[in-house]
Protein backbone atom coordinates (compact mmCIF):
# COMPACT_ATOMS: atom_id res chain seq x y z
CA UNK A 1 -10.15 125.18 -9.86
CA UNK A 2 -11.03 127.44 -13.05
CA UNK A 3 -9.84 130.65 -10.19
CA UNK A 4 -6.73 128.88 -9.82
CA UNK A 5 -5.94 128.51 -13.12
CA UNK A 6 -6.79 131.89 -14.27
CA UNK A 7 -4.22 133.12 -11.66
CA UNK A 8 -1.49 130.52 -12.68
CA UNK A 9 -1.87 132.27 -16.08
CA UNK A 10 -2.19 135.64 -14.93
CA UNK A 11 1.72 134.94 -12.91
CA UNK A 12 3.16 132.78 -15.61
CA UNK A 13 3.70 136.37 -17.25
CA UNK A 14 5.78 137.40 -14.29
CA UNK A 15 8.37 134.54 -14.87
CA UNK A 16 7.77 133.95 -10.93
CA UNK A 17 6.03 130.65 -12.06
CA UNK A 18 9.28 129.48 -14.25
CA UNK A 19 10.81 126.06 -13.54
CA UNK A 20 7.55 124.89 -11.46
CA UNK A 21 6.00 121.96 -13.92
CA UNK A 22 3.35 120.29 -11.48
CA UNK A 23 0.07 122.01 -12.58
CA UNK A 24 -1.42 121.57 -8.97
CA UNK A 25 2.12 123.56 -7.42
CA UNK A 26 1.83 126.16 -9.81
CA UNK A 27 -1.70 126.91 -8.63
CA UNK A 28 -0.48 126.68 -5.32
CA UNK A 29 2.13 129.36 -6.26
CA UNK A 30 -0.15 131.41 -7.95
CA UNK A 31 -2.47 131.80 -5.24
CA UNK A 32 0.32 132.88 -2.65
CA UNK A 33 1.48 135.29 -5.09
CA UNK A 34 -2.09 136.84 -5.23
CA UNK A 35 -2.06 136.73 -1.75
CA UNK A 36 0.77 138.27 -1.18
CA UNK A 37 -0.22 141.07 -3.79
CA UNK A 38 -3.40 142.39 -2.09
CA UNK A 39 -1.14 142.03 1.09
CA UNK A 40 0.87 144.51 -0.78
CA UNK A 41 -1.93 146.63 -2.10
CA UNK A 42 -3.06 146.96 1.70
CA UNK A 43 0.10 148.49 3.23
CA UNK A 44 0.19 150.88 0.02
CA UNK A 45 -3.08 152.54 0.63
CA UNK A 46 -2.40 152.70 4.72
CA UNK A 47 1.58 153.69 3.95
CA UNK A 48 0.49 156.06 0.95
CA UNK A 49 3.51 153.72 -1.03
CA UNK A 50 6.37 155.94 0.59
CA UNK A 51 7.07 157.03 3.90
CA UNK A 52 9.86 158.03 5.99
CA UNK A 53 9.54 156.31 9.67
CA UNK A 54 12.88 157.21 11.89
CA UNK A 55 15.21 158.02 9.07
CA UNK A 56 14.65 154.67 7.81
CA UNK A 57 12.86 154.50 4.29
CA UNK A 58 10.19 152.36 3.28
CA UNK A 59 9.06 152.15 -0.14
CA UNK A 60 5.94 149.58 -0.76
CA UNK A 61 6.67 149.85 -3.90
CA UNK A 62 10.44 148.52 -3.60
CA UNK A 63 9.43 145.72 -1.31
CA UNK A 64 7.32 144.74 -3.74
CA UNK A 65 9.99 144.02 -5.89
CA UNK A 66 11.60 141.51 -2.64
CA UNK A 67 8.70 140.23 -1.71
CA UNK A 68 6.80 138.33 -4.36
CA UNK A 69 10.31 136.48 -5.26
CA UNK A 70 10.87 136.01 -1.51
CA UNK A 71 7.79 134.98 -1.49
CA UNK A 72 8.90 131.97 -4.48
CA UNK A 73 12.01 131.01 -3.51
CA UNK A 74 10.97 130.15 0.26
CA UNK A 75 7.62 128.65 -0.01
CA UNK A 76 8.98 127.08 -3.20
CA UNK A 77 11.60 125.34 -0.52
CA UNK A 78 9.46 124.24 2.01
CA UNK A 79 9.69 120.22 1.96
CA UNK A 80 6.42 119.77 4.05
CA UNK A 81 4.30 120.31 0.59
CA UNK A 82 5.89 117.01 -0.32
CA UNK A 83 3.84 115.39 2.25
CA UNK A 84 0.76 117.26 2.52
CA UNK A 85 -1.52 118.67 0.61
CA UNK A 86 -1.32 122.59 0.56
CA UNK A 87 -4.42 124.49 -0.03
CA UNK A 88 -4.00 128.27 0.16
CA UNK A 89 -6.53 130.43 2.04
CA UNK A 90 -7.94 133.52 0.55
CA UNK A 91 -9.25 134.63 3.76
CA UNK A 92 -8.28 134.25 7.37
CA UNK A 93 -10.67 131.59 8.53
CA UNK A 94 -12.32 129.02 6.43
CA UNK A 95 -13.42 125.20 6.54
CA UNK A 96 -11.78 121.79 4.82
CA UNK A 97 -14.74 120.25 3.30
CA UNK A 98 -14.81 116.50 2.19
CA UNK A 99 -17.32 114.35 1.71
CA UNK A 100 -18.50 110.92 3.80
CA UNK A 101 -20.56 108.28 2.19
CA UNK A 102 -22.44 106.24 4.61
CA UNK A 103 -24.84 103.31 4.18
CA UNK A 104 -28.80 104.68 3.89
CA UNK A 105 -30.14 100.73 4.02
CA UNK A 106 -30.29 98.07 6.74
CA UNK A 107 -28.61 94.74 3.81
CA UNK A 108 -27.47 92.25 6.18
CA UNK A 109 -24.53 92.52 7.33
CA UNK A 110 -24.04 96.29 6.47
CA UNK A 111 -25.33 98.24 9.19
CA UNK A 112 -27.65 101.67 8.55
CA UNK A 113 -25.29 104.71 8.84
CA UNK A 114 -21.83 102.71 8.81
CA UNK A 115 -18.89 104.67 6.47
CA UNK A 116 -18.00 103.52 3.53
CA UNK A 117 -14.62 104.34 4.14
CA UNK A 118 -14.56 104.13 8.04
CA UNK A 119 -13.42 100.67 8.80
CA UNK A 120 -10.08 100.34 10.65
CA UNK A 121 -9.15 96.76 9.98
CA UNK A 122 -6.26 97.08 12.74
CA UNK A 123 -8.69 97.28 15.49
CA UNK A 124 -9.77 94.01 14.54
CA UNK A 125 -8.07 90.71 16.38
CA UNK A 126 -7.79 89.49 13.18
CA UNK A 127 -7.78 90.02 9.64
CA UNK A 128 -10.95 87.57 9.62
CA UNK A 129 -13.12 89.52 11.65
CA UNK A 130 -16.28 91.45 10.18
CA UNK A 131 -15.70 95.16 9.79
CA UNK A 132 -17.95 97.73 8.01
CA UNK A 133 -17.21 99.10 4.76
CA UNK A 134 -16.20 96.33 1.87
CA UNK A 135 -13.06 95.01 4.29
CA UNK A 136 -12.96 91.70 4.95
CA UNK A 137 -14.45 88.51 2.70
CA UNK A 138 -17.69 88.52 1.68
CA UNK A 139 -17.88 91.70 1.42
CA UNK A 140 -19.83 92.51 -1.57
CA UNK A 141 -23.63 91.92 -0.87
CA UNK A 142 -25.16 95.35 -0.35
CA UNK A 143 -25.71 96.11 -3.88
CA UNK A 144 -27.78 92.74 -4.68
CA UNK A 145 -31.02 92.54 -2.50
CA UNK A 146 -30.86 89.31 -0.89
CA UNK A 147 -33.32 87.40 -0.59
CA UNK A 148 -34.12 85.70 2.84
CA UNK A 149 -35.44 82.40 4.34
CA UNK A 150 -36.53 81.04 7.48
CA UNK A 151 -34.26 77.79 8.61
CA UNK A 152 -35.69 75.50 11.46
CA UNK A 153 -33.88 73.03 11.52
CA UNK A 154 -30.20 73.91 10.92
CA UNK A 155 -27.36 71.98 13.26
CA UNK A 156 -24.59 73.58 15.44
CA UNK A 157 -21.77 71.54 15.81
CA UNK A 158 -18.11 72.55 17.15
CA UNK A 159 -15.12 73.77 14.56
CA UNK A 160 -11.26 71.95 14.23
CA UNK A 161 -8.55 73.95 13.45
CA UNK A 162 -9.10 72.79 9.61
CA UNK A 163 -12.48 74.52 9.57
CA UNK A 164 -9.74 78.01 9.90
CA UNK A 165 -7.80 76.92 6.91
CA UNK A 166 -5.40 75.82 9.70
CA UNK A 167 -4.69 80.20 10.06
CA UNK A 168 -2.71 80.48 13.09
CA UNK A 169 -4.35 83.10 14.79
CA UNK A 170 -7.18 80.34 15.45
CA UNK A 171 -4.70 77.47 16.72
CA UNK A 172 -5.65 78.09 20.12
CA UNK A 173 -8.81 79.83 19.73
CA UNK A 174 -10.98 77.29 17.14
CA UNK A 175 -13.00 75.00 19.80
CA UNK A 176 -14.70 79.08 21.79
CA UNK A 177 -16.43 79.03 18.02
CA UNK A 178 -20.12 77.11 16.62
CA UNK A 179 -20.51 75.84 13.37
CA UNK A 180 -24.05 76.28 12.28
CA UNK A 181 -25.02 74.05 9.17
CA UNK A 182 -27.99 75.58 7.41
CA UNK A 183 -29.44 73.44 4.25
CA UNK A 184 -29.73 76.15 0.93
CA UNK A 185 -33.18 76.74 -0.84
CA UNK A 186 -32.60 75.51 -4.55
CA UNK A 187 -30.86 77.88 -7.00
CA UNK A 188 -28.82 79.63 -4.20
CA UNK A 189 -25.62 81.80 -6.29
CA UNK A 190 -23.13 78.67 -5.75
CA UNK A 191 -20.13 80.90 -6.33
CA UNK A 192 -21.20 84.11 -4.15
CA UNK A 193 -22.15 81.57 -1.02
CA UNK A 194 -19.14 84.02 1.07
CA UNK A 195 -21.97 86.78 0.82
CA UNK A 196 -24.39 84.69 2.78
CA UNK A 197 -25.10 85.39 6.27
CA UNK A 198 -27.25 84.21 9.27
CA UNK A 199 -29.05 85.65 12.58
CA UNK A 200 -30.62 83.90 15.07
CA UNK A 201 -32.99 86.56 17.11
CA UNK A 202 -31.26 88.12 20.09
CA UNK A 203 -28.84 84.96 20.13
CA UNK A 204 -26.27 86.37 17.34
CA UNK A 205 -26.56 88.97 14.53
CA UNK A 206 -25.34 88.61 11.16
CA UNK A 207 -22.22 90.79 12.01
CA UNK A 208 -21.24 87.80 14.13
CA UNK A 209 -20.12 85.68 11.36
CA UNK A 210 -16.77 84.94 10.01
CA UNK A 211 -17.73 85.30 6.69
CA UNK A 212 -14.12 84.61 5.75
CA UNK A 213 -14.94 80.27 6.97
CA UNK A 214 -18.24 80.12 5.41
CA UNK A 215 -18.27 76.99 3.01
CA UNK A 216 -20.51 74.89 1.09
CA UNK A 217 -21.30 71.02 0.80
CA UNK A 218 -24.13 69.11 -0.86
CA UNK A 219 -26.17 72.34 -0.75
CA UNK A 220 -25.59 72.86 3.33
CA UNK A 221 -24.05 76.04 4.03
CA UNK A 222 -21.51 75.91 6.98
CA UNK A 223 -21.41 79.42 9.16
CA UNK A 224 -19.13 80.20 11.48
CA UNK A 225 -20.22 82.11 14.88
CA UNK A 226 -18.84 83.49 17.92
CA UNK A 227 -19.53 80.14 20.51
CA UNK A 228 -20.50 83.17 22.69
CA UNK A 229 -23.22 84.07 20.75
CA UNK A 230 -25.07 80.49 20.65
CA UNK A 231 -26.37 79.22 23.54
CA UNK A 232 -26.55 75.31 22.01
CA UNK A 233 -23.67 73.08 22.51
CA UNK A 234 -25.14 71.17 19.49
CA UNK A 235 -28.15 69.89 17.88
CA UNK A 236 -30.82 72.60 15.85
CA UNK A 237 -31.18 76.11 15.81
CA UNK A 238 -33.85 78.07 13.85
CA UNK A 239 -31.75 80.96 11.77
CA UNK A 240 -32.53 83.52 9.19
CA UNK A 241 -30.70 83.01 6.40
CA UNK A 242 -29.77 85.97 4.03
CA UNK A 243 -28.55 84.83 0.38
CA UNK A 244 -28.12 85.23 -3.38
CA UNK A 245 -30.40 83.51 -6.25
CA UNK A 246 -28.38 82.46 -9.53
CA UNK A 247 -30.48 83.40 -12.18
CA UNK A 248 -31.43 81.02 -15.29
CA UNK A 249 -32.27 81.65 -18.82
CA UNK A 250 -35.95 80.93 -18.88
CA UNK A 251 -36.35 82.50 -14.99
CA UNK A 252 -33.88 85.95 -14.76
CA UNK A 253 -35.96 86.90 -11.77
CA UNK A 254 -37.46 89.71 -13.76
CA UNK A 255 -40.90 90.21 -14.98
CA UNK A 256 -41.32 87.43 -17.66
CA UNK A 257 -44.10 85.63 -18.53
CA UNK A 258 -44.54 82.46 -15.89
CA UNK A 259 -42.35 84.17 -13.47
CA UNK A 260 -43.42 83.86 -9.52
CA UNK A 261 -42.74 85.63 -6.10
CA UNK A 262 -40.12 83.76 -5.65
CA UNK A 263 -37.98 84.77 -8.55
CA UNK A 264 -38.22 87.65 -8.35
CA UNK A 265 -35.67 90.25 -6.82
CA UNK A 266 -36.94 92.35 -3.94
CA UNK A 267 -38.44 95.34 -4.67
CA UNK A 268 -36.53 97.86 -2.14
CA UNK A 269 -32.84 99.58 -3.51
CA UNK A 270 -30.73 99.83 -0.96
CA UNK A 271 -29.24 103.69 -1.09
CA UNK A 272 -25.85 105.54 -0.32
CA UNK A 273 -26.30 108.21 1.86
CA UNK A 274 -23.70 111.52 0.71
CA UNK A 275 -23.09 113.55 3.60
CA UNK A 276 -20.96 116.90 3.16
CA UNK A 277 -18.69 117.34 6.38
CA UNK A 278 -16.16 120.51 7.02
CA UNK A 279 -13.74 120.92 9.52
CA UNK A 280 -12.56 124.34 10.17
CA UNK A 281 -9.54 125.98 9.95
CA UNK A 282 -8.26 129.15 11.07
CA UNK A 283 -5.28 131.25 10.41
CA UNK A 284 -1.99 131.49 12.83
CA UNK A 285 0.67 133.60 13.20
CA UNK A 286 4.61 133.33 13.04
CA UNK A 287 6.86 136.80 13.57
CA UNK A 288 10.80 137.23 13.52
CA UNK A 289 12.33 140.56 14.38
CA UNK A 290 16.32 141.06 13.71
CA UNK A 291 18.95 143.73 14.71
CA UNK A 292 22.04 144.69 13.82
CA UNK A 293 24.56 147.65 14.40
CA UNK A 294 24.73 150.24 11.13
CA UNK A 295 29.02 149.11 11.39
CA UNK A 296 27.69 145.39 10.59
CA UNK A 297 25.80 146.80 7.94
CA UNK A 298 28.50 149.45 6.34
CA UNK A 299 31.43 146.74 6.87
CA UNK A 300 29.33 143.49 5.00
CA UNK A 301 28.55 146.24 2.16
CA UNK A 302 32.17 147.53 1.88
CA UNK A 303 34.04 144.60 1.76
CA UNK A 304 30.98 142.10 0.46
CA UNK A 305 28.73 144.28 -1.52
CA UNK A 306 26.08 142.57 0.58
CA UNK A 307 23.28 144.24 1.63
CA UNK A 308 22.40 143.65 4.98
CA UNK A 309 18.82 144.41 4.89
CA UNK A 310 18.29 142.04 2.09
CA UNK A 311 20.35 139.26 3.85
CA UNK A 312 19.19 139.07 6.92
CA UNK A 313 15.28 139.26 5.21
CA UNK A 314 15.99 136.22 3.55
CA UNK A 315 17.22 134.36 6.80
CA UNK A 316 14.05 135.46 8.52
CA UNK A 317 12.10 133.97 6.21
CA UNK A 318 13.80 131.18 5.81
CA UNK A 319 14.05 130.14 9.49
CA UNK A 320 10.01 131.02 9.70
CA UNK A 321 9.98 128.64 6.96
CA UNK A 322 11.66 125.66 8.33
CA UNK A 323 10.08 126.08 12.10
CA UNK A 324 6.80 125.51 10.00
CA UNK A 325 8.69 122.82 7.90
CA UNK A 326 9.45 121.51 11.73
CA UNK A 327 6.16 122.01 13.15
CA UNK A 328 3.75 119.60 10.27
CA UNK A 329 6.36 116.81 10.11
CA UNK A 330 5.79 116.83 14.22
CA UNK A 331 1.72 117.09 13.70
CA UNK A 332 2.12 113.86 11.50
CA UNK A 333 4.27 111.68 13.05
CA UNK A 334 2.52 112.28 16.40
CA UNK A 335 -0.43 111.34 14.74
CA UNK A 336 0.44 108.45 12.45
CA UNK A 337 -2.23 106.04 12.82
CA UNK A 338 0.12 103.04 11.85
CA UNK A 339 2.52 102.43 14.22
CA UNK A 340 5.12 99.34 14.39
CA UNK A 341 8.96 98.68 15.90
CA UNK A 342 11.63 96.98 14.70
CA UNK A 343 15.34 96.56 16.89
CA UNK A 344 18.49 97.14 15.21
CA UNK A 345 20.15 93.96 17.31
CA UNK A 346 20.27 90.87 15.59
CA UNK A 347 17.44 88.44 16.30
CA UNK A 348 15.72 90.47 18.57
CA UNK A 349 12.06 90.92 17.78
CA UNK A 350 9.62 94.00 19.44
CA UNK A 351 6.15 95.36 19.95
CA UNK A 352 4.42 98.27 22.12
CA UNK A 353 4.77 96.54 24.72
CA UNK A 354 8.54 95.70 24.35
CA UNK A 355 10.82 92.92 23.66
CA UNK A 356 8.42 89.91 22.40
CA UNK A 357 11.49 87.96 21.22
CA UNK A 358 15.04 87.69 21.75
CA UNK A 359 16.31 84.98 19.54
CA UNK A 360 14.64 84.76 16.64
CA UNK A 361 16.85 82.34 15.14
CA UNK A 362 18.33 84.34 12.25
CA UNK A 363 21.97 83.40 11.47
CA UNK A 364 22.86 86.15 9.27
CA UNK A 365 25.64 89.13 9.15
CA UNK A 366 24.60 91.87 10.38
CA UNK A 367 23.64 93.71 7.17
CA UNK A 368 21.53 90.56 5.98
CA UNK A 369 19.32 91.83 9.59
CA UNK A 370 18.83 95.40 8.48
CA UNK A 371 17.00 93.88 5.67
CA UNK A 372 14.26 93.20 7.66
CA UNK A 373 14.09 96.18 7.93
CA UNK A 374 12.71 96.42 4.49
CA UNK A 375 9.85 94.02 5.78
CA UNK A 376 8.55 96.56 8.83
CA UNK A 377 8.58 99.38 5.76
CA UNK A 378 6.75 96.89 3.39
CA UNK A 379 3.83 95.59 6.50
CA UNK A 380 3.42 99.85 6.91
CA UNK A 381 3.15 100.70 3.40
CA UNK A 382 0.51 97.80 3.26
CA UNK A 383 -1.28 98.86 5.96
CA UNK A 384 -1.91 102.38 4.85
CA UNK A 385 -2.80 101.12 1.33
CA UNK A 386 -5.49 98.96 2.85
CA UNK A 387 -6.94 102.09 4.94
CA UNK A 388 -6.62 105.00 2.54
CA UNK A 389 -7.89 102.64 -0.65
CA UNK A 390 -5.24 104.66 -2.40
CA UNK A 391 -2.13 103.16 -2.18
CA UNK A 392 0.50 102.57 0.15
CA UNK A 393 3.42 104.63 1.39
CA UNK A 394 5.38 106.32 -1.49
CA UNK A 395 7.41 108.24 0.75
CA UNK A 396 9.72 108.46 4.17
CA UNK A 397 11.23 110.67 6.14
CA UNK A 398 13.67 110.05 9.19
CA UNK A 399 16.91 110.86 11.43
CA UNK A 400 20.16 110.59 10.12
CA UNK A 401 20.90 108.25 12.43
CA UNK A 402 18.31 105.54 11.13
CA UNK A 403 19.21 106.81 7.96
CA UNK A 404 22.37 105.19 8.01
CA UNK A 405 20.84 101.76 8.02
CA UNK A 406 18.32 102.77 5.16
CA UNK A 407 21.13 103.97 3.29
CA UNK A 408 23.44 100.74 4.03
CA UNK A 409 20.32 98.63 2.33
CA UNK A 410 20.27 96.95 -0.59
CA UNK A 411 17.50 98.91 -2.95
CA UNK A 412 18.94 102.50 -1.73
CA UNK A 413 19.33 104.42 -4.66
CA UNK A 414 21.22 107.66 -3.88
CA UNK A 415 19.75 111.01 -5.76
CA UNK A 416 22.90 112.32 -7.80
CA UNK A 417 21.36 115.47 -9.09
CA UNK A 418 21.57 117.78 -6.43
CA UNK A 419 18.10 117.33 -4.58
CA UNK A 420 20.26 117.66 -1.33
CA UNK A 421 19.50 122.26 -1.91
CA UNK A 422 15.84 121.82 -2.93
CA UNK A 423 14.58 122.77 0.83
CA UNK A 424 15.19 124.80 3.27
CA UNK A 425 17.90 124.50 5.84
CA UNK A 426 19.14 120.95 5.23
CA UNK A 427 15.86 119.20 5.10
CA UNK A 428 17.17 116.59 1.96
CA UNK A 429 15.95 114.08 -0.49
CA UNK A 430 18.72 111.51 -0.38
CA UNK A 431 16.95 109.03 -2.57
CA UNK A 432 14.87 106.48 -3.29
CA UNK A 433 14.31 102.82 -1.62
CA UNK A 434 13.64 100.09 -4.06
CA UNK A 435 12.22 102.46 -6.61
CA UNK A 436 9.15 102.83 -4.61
CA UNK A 437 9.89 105.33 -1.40
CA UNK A 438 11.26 108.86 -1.71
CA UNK A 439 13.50 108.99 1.29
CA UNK A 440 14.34 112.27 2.78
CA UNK A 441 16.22 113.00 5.62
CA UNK A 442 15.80 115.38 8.83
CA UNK A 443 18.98 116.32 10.06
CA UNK A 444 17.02 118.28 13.29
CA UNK A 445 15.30 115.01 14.15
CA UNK A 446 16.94 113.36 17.11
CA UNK A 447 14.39 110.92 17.96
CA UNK A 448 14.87 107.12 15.96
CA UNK A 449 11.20 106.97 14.12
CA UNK A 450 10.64 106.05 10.53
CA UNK A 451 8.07 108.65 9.41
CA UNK A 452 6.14 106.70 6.05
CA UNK A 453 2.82 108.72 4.05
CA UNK A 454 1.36 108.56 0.79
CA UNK A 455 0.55 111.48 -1.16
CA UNK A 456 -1.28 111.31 -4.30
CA UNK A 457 -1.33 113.06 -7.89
CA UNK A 458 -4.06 115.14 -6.69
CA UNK A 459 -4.14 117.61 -3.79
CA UNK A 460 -7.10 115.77 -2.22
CA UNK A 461 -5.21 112.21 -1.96
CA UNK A 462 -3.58 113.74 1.44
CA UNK A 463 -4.52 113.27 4.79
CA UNK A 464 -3.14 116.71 6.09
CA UNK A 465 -3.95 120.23 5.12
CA UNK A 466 -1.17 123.51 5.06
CA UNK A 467 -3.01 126.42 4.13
CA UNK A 468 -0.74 129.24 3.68
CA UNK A 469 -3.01 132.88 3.79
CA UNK A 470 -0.68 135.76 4.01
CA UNK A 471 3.03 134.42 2.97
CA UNK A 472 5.05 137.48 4.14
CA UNK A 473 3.92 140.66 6.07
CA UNK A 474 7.61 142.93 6.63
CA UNK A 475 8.12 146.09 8.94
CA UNK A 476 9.44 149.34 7.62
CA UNK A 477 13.36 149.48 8.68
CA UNK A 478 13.55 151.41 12.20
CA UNK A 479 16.33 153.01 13.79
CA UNK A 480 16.29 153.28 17.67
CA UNK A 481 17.02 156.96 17.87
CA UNK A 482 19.64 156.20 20.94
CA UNK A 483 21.76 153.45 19.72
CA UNK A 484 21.13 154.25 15.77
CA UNK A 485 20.20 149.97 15.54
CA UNK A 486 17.94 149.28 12.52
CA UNK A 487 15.78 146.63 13.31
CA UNK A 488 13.11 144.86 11.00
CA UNK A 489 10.57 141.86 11.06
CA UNK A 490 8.51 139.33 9.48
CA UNK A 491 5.39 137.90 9.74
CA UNK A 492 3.44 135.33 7.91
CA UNK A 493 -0.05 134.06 8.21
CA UNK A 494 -0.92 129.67 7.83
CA UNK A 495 -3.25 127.06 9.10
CA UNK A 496 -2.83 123.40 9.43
CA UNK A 497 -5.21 120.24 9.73
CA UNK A 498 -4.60 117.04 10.24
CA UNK A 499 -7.72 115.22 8.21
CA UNK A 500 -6.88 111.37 7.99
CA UNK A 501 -4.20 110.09 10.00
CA UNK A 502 -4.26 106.88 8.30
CA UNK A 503 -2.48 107.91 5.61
CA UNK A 504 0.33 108.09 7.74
CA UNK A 505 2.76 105.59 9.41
CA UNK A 506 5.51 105.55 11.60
CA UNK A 507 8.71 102.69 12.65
CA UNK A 508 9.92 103.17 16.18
CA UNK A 509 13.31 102.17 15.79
CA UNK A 510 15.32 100.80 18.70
CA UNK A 511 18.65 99.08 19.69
CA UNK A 512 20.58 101.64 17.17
CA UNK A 513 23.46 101.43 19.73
CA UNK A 514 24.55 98.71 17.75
CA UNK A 515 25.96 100.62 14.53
């Protein structure tokens, strides 16, 4: 970081940093500049600065003068950087380091060597069901050192639908779970009883209960457990029970005076394990040659002043630019982890496997059913939050054809400042969405998806990586000695990595035959 910002100073002189406020994007700039410099300093000491190749000139020195503001105007345009994070490479091959932090302790029910951040909640059949990680209720036991106790003679009796808070997901389900009432040794935490869990031997594990229905009467602590798991219909089951102790004044459960064995908290600290993890990442290639006839060139400069050479550089570059542009937004809506559909048609409701639903029963206009539209954003957005621990969406992009019903929305704010030039080749910010999503629209995107992310502050809140290494590498102008054609190209050096996919989201979005 210190590197980076020596060499955002070190540019700032040049002006080539001007207008660029974000710290984190003027680093970025910075180091592309330098990049592009030694790039520069390369071909000089091979070219000896000027050489003569075919009649056609080429002065190091003078593209020097192109290239490091080529260099800022593309890359300055390139809209992927709003949705990834972009980490320049100072050599050609690397690794994307990030760190993992696992559980080093067996604590009921966290399991030894489960993520911290791991979890994916929409595996689960429910919202109820155990997970590792702190997802799900309960969830906040490691830390404490339970204490544990041997229960003989706890009952098992059969659920109702009211022991599920009368959740739907169980309507059908309730009577394949057991109830298992376990009585509570005295001073049990009576408002952390949701921590509490219970195993049974090879008959269930701890990670069996639905810590989410545990409840408490006259000091009996109702689990419940997969029916699967128990092998009694009813009557008593020995269990081990893992729980909390409340403290007192006059018995803390430390070392005071009087105290006993069973006051006090357990010796052993359960641990975080850090683990260091890399991915690697190596360096591609993108080149562009162009043509043209020395009339094109004479005519454009005698009735334009335009200089070919310089022109037709700066659409090379540009169209490099945008293919790369082209070629993240593909890597991360192909691998979005959240992925939900929504139908355009009135009353018409849809999943992965289809149509689930085709009268809903809303009696609306048609505009009232794009709203619910807003809901499918809303359910992503939520989703990624709950993955990333971050926060959820703050951005979309999609087709201009689904962008007509995000635009016909109420909450669509259109940008009126002139956004619609900031990127390359059409690639626009149209707006905003209830003062919470950027929207931006693709006009080269043809298929009906709602692409949603979230990008934070800092350039490791991202779950993809574009690591530009060598912005612009251009050929000396050549002349074919038969035809007299100058020709020229353009190369540029980048990786990409997808790291986590669930910051990402994506709508499918069907039945658009309808507007």
């Amino acid at each position: 970081m210190d590197d980076a910002q020596k060499l955002s100073a070190k540019w700032d002189k040049s002006g080539l940093l001007a207008e660029i406020k974000d710290p984190n994007d003027r680093n970025t700039m910075a180091m592309l500049l330098e990049n592009q410099a030694k790039q520069l300093v390369t071909e000089a000491n091979v070219t000896g600065g000027t050489t003569s190749m075919n009649g056609g000139g080429y002065n190091s020195e003078n593209w020097a003068g192109v290239a490091l503001p080529l260099v800022r105007r593309v890359f300055g345009e390139i809209a992927a950087k709003e949705f990834v994070s972009v980490q320049p490479m100072n050599l050609p091959s690397g690794l994307v380091f990030y760190l993992d932090f696992k559980y080093g302790t067996g604590v009921n029910p966290f399991r030894t060597g489960d993520s911290l951040y791991s979890a994916n909640p929409s595996n689960n059949t429910t919202d109820f069901a155990n997970t590792s990680s702190l997802y799900g209720a309960g969830r906040f036991g490691y830390s404490i050192n339970p204490f544990t106790s041997s229960v003989a003679n706890s009952t098992v009796t059969t659920p109702t639908w009211l022991t599920f808070n009368f959740d739907g997901n169980y309507s059908a389900s309730f009577s394949s779970y057991k109830v298992i009432n376990v009585p509570l040794p005295t001073g049990y935490d009576t408002l952390g009883f949701r921590s509490f869990v219970i195993s049974s031997g090879s008959a269930f594990a701890a990670t069996d209960v639905l810590q989410a229905f545990t409840s408490v009467t006259n000091n009996t602590a109702s689990f419940v457990v997969t029916g699967s798991k128990v092998s009694q219909p009813s009557g008593s089951i020995g269990v081990t029970l893992y729980y909390n102790v409340q403290p007192t004044p006059d018995q803390r459960g430390d070392f005071e005076d009087g105290g006993t064995l069973s006051q006090a908290n357990p010796i052993a600290i359960a641990t975080i394990d850090v683990k260091l993890k890399s991915e690697p990442i190596v360096a591609k290639t993108r080149r562009l040659k162009a043509q043209w006839t020395p009339e094109f060139s004479q005519d454009l400069n005698a009735y334009h002043s335009v200089d070919a050479e310089a022109e037709l550089t700066g659409i090379l570059s540009q169209y490099i630019s945008m293919e790369i542009d082209l070629e993240i937004l593909d890597m991360l809506i192909v691998n979005a982890f959240t992925v939900d559909y929504w139908n355009a048609s009135n009353n018409v409701a849809m999943d992965g496997t289809g149509i689930t639903n085709a009268n809903l029963g809303f009696y609306n206009t048609q505009g009232g059913w794009f709203q619910t539209l807003g809901t499918k954003l809303q359910k992503v957005s939520n989703k990624i939050h709950q993955l990333t621990l971050r926060g959820g969406a703050n951005f979309l992009v999609t087709s201009p054809t689904v962008s007509t019903i995000l635009e016909s929305i109420p909450g669509f704010a259109s940008d009126g400042d002139g956004e619609k030039d900031q990127f390359n080749f059409g690639i626009q910010k149209i707006g905003s969405l209830n003062s919470r999503y950027k929207v931006y629209k693709n006009p080269y995107m043809t298929e009906n998806v709602i692409f949603l992310g979230y990008k934070g502050s800092q350039f490791l809140e991202c779950g993809a990586v574009f690591a530009p290494y060598v912005p612009l590498i251009m050929t000396p102008l050549l002349y074919d000695p038969n035809t007299f054609t100058p020709r020229k190209g353009l190369m540029t050096r980048y990786a990409k990595k997808m790291i986590r996919p669930d910051y990402y989201g994506k709508i499918y979005v069907s039945g658009l035959n309808t507007i």
